[in-house]
N, C-alpha and C. Protein backbone atom coordinates (compact mmCIF):
# COMPACT_ATOMS: atom_id res chain seq x y z
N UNK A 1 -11.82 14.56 6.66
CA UNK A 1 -11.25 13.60 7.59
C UNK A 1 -9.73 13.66 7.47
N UNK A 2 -8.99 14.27 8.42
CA UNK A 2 -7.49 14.39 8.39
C UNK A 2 -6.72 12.84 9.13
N UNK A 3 -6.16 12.03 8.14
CA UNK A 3 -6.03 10.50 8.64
C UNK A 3 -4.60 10.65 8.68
N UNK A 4 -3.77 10.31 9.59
CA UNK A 4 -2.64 10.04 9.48
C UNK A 4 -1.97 8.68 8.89
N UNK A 5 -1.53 8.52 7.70
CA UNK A 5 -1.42 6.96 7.35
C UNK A 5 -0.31 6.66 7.49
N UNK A 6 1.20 7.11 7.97
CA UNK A 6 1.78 6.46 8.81
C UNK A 6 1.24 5.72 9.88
N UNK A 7 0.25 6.35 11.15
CA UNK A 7 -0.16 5.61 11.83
C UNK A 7 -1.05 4.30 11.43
N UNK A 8 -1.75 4.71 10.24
CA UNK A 8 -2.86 3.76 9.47
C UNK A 8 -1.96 2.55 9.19
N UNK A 9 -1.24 2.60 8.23
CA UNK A 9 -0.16 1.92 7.67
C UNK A 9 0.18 0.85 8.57
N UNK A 10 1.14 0.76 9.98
CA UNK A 10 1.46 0.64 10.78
C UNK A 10 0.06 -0.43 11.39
N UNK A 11 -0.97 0.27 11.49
CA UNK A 11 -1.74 -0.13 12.10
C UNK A 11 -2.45 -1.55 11.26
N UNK A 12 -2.35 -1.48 9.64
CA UNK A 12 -2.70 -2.62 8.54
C UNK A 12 -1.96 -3.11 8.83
N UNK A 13 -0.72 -3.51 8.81
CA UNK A 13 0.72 -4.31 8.98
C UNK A 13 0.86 -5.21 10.05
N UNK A 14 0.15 -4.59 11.11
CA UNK A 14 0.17 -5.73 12.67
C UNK A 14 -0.66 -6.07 12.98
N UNK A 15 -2.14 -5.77 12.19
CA UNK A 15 -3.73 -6.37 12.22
C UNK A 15 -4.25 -7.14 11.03
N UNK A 16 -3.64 -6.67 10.16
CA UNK A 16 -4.58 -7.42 8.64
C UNK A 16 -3.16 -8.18 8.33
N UNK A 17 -3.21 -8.21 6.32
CA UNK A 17 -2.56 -8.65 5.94
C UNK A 17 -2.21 -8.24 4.68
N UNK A 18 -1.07 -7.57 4.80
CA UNK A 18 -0.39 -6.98 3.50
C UNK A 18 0.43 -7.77 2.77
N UNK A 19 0.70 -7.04 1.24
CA UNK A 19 1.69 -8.13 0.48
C UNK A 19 2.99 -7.12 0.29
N UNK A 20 4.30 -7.06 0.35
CA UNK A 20 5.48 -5.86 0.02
C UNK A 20 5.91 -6.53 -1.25
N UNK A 21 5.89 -5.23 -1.82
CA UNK A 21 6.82 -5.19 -3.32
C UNK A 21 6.49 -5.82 -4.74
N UNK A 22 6.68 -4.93 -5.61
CA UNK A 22 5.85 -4.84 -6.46
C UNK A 22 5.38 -6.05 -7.29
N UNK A 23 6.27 -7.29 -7.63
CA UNK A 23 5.89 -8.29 -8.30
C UNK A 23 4.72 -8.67 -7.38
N UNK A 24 4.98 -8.97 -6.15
CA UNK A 24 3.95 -9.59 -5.26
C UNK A 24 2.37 -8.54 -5.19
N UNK A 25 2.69 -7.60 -5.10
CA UNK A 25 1.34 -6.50 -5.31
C UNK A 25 0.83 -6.91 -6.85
N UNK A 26 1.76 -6.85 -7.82
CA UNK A 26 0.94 -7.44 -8.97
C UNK A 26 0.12 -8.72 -9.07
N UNK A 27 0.51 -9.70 -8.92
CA UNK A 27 0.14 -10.58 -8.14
C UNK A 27 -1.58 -11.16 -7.70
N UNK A 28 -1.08 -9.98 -6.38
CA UNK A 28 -2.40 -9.84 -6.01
C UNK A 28 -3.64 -8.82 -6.71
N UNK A 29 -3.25 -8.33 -6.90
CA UNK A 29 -4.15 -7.47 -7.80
C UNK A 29 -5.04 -8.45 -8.95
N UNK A 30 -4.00 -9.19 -9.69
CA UNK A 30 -4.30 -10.09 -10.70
C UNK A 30 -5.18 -10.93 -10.11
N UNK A 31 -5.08 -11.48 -9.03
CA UNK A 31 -5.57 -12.65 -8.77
C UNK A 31 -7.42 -12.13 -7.58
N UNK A 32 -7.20 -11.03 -7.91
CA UNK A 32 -8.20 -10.25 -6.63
C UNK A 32 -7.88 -10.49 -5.36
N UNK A 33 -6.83 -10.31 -4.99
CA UNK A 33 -6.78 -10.43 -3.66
C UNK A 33 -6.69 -9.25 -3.29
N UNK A 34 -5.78 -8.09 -3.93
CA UNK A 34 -5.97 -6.82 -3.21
C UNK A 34 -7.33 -5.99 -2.95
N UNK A 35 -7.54 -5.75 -1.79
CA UNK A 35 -8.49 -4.65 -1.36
C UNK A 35 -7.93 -3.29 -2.06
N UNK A 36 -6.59 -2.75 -1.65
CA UNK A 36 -6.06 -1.68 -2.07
C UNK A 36 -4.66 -1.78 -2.29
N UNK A 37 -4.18 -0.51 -2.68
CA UNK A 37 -2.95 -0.97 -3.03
C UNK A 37 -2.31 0.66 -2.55
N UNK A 38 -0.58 0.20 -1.76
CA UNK A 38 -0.09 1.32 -1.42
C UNK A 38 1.09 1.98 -2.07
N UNK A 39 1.14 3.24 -2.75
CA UNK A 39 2.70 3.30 -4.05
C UNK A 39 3.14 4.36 -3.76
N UNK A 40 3.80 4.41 -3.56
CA UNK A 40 5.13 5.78 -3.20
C UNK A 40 5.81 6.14 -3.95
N UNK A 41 5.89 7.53 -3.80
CA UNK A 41 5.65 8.57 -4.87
C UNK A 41 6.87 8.29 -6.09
N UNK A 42 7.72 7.32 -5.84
CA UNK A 42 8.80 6.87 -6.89
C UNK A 42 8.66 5.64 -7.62
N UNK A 43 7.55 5.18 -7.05
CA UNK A 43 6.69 4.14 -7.59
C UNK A 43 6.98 3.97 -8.84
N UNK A 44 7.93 2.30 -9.81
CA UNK A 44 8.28 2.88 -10.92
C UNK A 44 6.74 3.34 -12.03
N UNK A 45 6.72 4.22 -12.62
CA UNK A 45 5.19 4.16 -13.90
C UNK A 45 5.03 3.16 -14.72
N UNK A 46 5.67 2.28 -14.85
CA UNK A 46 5.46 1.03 -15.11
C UNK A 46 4.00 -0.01 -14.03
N UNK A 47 4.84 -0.22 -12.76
CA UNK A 47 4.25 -0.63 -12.11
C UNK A 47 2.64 -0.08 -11.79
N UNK A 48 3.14 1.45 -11.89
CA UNK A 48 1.87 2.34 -11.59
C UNK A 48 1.02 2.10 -12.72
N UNK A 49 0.96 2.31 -14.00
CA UNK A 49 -0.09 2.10 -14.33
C UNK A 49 -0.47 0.94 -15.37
N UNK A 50 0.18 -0.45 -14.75
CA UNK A 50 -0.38 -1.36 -14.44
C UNK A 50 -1.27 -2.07 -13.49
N UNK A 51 -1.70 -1.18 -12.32
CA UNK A 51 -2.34 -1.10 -11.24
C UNK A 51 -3.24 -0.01 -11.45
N UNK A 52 -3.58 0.94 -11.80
CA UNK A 52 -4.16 1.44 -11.78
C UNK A 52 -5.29 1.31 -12.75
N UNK A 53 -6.45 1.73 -12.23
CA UNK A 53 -7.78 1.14 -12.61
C UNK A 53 -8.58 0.11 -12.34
N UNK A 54 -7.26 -1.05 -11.60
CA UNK A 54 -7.66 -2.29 -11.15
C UNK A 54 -8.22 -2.42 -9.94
N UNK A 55 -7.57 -1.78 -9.40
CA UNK A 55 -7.59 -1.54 -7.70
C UNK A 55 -7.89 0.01 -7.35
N UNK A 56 -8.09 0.54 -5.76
CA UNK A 56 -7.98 1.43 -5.59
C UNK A 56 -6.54 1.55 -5.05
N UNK A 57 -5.91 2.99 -5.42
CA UNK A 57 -4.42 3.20 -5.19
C UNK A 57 -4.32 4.71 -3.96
N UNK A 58 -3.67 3.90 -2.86
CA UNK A 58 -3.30 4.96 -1.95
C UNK A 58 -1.79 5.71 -2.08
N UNK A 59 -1.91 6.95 -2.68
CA UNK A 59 -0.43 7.67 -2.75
C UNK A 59 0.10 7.96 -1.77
N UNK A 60 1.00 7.08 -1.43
CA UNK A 60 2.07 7.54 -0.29
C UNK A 60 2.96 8.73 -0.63
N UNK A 61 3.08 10.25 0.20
CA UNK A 61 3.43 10.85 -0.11
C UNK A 61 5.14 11.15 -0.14
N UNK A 62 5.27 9.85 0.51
CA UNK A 62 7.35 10.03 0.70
C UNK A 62 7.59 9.00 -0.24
N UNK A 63 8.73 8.82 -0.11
CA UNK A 63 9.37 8.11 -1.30
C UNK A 63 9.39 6.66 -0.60
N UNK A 64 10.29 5.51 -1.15
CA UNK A 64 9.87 4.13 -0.62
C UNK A 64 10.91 4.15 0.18
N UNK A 65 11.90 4.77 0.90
CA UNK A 65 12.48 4.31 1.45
C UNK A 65 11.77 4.93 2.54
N UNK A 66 11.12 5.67 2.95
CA UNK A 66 10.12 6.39 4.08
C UNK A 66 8.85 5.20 3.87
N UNK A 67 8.42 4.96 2.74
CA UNK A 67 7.42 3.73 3.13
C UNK A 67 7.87 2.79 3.98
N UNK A 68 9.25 2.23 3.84
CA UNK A 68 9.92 0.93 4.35
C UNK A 68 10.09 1.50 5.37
N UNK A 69 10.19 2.76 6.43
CA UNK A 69 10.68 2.85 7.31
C UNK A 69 9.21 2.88 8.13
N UNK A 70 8.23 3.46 7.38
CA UNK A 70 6.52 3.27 8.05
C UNK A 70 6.83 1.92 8.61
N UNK A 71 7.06 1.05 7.73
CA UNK A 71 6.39 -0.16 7.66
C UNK A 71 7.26 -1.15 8.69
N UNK A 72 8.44 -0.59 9.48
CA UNK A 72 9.69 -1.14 9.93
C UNK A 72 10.14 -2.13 9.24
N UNK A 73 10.51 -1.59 7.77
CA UNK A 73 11.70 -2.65 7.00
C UNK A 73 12.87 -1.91 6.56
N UNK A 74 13.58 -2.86 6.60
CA UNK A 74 14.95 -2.22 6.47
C UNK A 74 15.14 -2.03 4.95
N UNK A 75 14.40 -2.07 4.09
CA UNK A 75 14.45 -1.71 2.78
C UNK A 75 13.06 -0.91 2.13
N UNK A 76 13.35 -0.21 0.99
CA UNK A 76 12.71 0.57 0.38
C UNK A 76 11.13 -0.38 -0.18
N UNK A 77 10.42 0.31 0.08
CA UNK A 77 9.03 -0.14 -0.91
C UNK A 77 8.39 0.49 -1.72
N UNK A 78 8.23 -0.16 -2.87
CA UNK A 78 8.04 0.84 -4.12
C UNK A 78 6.19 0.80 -3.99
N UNK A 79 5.60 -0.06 -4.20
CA UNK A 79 4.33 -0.65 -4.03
C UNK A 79 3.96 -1.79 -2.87
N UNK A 80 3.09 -1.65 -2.17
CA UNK A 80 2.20 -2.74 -1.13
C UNK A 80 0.75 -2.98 -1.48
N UNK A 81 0.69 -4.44 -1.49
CA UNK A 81 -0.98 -4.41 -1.58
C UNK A 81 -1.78 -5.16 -0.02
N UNK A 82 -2.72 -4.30 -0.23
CA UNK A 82 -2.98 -4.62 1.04
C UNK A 82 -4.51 -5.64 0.81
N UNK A 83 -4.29 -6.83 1.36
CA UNK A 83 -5.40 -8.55 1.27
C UNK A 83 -6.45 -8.06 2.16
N UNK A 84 -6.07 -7.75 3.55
CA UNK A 84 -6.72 -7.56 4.34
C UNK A 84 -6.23 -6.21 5.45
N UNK A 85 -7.28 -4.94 5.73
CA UNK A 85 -7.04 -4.67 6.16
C UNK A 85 -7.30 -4.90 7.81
N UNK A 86 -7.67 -5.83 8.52
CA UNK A 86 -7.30 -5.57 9.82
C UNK A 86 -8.07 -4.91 10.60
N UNK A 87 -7.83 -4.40 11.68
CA UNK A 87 -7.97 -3.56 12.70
C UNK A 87 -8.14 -1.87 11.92
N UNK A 88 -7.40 -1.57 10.81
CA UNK A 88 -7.05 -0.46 10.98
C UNK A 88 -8.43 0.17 10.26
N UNK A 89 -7.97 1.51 9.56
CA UNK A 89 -8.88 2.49 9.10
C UNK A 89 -8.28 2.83 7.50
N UNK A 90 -7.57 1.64 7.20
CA UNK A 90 -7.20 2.01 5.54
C UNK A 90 -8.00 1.79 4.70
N UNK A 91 -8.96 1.53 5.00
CA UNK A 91 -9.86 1.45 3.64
C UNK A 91 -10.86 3.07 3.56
N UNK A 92 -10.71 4.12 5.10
CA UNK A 92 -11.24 4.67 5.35
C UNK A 92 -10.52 6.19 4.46
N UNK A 93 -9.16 5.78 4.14
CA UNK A 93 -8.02 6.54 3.73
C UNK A 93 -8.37 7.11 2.27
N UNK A 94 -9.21 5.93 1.57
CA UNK A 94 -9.85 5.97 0.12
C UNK A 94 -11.03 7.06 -0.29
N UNK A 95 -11.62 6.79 0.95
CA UNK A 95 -12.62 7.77 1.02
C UNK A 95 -12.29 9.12 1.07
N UNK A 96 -11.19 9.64 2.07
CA UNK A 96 -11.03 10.55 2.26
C UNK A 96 -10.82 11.46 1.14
């Protein structure tokens, strides 16, 4: 399944309900709210593998300032967790 997750991304963001940046992704994770979680590839390893194992983790393959620009923010994102996905096909992204 070849998924484009810029478009995916995009598509969680204006249908479900995501959380930006990393205290807040921790957060949710802790508390089970994340379904998944999104980290780009500069993601600090701190953050990373404190998340990992907990959740499932989608590797964004650009760095966070290309996440933030997916996501239309004017700043970099290191980690997103995503509560709800929405409309889109990100949970479909896991599978792949």
């Amino acid at each position: 399944m070849n998924v484009d997750l810029n478009k995916v991304l995009r598509s969680t963001i204006q249908t479900g309900n995501v959380l930006i940046g990393s205290k807040q992704t921790q957060k949710a994770v802790e508390s089970n709210q994340a379904k998944a979680v999104v980290l780009a590839s500069n993601c600090p390893e701190e953050v990373r593998s404190m998340l990992t194992g907990k959740v499932p983790i989608i590797d964004f393959p650009g760095m966070g300032v290309e996440l933030g620009i997916t996501c239309s923010k004017p700043f970099a994102i290191a980690a997103m967790a995503v509560v709800d996905p929405g409309d889109s096909d990100i949970m479909a992204v896991l599978k792949a």
